[in-house]
Protein backbone atom coordinates (compact mmCIF):
# COMPACT_ATOMS: atom_id res chain seq x y z
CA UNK A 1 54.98 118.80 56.82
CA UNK A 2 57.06 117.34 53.82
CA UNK A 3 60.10 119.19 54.77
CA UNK A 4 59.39 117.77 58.44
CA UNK A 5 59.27 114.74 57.24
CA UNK A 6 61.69 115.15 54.75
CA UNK A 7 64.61 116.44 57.78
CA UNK A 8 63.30 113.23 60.05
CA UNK A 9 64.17 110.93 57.38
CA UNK A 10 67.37 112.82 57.03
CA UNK A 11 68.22 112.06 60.53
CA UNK A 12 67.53 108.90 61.30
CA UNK A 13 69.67 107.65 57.88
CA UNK A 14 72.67 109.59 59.92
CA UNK A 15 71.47 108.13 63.01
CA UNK A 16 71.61 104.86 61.04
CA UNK A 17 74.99 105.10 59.72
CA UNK A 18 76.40 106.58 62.81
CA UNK A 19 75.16 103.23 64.46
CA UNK A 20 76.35 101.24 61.54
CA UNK A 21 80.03 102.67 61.72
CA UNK A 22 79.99 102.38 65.99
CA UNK A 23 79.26 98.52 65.43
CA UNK A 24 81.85 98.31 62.81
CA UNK A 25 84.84 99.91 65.37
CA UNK A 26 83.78 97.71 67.94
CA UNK A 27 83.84 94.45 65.77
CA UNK A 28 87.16 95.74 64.45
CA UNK A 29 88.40 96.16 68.33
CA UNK A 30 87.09 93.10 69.35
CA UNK A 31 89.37 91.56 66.66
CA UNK A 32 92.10 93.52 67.27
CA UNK A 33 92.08 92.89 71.17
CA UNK A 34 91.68 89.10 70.42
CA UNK A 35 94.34 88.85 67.90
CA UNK A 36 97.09 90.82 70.15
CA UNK A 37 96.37 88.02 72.71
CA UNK A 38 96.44 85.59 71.10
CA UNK A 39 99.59 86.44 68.75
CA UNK A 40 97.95 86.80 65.55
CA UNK A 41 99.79 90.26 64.74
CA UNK A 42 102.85 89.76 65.89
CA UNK A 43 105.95 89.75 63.31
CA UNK A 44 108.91 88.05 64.60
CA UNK A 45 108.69 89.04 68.33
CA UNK A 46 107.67 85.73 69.40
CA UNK A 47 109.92 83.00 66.93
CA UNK A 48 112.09 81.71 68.79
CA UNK A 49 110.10 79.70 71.39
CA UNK A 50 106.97 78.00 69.51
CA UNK A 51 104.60 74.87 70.16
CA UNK A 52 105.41 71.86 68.03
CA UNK A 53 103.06 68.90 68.69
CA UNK A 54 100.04 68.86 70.57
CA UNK A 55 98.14 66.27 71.99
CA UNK A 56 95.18 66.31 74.17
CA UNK A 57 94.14 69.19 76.09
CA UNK A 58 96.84 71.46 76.66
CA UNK A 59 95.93 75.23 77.40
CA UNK A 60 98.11 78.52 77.19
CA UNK A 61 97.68 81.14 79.86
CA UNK A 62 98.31 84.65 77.97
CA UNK A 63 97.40 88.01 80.12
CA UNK A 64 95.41 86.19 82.20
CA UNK A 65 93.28 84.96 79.73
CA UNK A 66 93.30 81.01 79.03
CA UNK A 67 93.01 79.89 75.28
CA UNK A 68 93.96 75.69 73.86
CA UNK A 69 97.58 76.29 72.88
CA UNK A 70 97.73 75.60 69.00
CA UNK A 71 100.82 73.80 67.08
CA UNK A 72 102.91 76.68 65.65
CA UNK A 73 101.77 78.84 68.02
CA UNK A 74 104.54 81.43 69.15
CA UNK A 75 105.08 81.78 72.81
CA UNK A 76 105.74 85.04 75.18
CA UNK A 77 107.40 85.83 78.12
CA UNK A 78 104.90 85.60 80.96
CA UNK A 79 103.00 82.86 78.63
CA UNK A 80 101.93 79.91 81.50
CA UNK A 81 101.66 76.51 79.22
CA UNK A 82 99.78 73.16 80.76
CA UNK A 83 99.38 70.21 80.02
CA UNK A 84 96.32 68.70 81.26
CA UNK A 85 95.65 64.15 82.17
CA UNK A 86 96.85 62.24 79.15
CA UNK A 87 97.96 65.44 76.80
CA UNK A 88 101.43 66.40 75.98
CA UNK A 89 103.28 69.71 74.87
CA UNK A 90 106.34 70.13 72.42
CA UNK A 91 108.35 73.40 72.58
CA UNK A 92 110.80 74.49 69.97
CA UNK A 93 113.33 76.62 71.22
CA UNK A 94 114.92 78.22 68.33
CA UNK A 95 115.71 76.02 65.58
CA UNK A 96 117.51 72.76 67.35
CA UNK A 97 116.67 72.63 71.12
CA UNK A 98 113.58 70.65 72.08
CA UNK A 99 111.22 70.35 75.32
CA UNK A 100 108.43 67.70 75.91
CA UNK A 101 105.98 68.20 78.83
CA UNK A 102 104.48 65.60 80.15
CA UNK A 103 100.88 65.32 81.61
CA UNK A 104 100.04 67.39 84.35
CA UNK A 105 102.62 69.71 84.00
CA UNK A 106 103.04 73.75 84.44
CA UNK A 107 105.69 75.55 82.64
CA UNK A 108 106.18 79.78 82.55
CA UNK A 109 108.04 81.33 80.22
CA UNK A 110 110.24 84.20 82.74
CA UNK A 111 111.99 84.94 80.17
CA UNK A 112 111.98 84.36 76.08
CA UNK A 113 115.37 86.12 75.28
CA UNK A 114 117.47 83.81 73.71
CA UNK A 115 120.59 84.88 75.21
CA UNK A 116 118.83 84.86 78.74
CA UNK A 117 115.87 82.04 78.88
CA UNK A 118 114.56 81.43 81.86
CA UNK A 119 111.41 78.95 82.56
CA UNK A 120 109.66 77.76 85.60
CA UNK A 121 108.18 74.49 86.52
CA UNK A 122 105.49 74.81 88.79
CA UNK A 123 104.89 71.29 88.87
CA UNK A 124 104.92 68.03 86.46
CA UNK A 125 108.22 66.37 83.91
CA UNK A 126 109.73 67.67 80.92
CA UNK A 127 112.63 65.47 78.77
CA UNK A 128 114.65 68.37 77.26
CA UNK A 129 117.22 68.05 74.26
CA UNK A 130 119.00 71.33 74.02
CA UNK A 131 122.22 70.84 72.02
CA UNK A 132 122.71 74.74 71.68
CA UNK A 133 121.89 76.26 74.86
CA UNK A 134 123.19 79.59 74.47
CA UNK A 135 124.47 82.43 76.69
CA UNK A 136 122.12 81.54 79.66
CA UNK A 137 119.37 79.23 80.24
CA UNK A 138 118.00 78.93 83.31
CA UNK A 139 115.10 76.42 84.73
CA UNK A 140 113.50 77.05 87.89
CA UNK A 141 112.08 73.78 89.58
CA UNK A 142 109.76 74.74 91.95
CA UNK A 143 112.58 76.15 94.20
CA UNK A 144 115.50 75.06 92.76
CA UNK A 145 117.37 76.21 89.96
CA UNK A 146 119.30 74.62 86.93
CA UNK A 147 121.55 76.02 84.60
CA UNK A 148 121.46 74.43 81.56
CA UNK A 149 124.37 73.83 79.47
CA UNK A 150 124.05 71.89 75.64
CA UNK A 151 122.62 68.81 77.28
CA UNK A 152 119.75 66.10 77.08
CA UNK A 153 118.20 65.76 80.54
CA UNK A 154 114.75 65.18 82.56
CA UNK A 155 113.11 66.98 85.43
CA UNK A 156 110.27 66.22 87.66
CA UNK A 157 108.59 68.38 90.15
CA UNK A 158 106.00 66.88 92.55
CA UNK A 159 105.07 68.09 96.28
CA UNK A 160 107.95 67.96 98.24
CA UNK A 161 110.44 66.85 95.84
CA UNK A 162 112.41 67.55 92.90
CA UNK A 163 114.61 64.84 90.52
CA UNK A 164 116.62 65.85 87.41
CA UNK A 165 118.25 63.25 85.27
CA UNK A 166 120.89 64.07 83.02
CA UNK A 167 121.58 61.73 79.83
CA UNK A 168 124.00 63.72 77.96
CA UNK A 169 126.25 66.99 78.57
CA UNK A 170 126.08 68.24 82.18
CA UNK A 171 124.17 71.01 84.09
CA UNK A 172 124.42 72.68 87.25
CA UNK A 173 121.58 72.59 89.88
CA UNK A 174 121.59 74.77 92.70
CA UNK A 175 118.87 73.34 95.81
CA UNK A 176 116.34 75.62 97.54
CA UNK A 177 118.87 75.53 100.88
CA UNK A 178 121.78 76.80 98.88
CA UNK A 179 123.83 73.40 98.38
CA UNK A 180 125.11 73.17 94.85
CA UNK A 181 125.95 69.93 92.40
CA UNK A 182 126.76 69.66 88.94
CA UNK A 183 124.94 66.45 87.05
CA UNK A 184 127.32 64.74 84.35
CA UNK A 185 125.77 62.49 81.82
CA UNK A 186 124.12 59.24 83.64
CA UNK A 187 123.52 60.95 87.22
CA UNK A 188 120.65 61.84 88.65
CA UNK A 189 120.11 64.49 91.63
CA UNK A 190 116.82 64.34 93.95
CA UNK A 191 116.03 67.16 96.05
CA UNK A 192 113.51 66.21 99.34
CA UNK A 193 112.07 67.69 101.93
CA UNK A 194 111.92 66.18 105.55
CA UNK A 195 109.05 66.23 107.48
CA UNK A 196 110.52 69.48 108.92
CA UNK A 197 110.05 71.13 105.34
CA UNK A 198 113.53 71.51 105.22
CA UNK A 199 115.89 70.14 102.29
């Protein structure tokens, strides 16, 4: 009986520790799987586009998993930023270029590689100051497309329509329908559609 006793014991302290270690790997994946969304591992893959000020609600769409976007927080290709009534969204873009999103406003990051950036404004206004633009940046609004040059400028996206305003430097926007104009400091280019959906 003792040594029945004695080999039970035995087995449920394995059985124990067994249990003990299983909980331990899935805490440690749980943290793992959380921190690879949300960036906390990664080591230089995501500085050149980061938050800068945050106010109000604005959330960060990562994976397909939405999380409140954090100041400092480094941003990835595919990452969908918004800002939601009343909140507001800085973006660093390397260490001199600047964008502020209004409220109400969708932005995805295409593409994050500095000598190719591409975003997408799904709807809302951004003011951007980009002094050093680099190789290519493009900005899809809605439709349309701009190519940015070392500018300071404004875009808005709402149903139906699309204005960009350019303050400094000069850009090239390119409509849905295929015409072409390039905005020089103090012009402004709207984009509508008729009642025929057509630009």
């Amino acid at each position: 009986e003792d040594i029945d006793n004695m080999e039970t014991k035995r087995k449920k302290r394995l059985l124990n520790t067994v249990m003990v270690l299983l909980i331990l790997i899935i805490a440690a994946c749980g943290v793992f799987v959380a921190g690879s969304i949300r960036g906390w591992f990664d080591k230089g893959t995501e500085g050149w586009i980061t938050s800068g000020q945050i106010t109000g609600v604005v959330s960060i769409e990562r994976n397909g998993i939405g999380y409140s976007l954090q100041d400092s927080q480094g941003i990835r290709e595919g990452d969908v930023i918004e800002t939601k009534q009343g909140s507001t969204a800085t973006l660093q873009l390397g260490d001199s270029n600047t964008i502020v999103l209004n409220e109400n406003t969708e932005l995805t990051v295409t593409s994050s590689d500095a000598d190719a950036l591409e975003l997408s404004v799904g709807k809302g206004e951004l003011f951007a100051d980009i002094p050093t633009a680099g190789k290519a940046f493009t900005l899809k609004l809605d439709e349309h497309e701009a190519k940015i040059g070392n500018s300071v400028f404004s875009a808005s996206v709402q149903t139906g329509s699309m204005t960009f305003d350019v303050y400094m430097g000069e850009d090239d926007v390119a409509a849905s329908d295929g015409t072409a104009e390039t905005a020089a400091s103090g012009e402004r280019l709207q984009v509508s559609e008729g009642e025929d959906g057509k630009v």
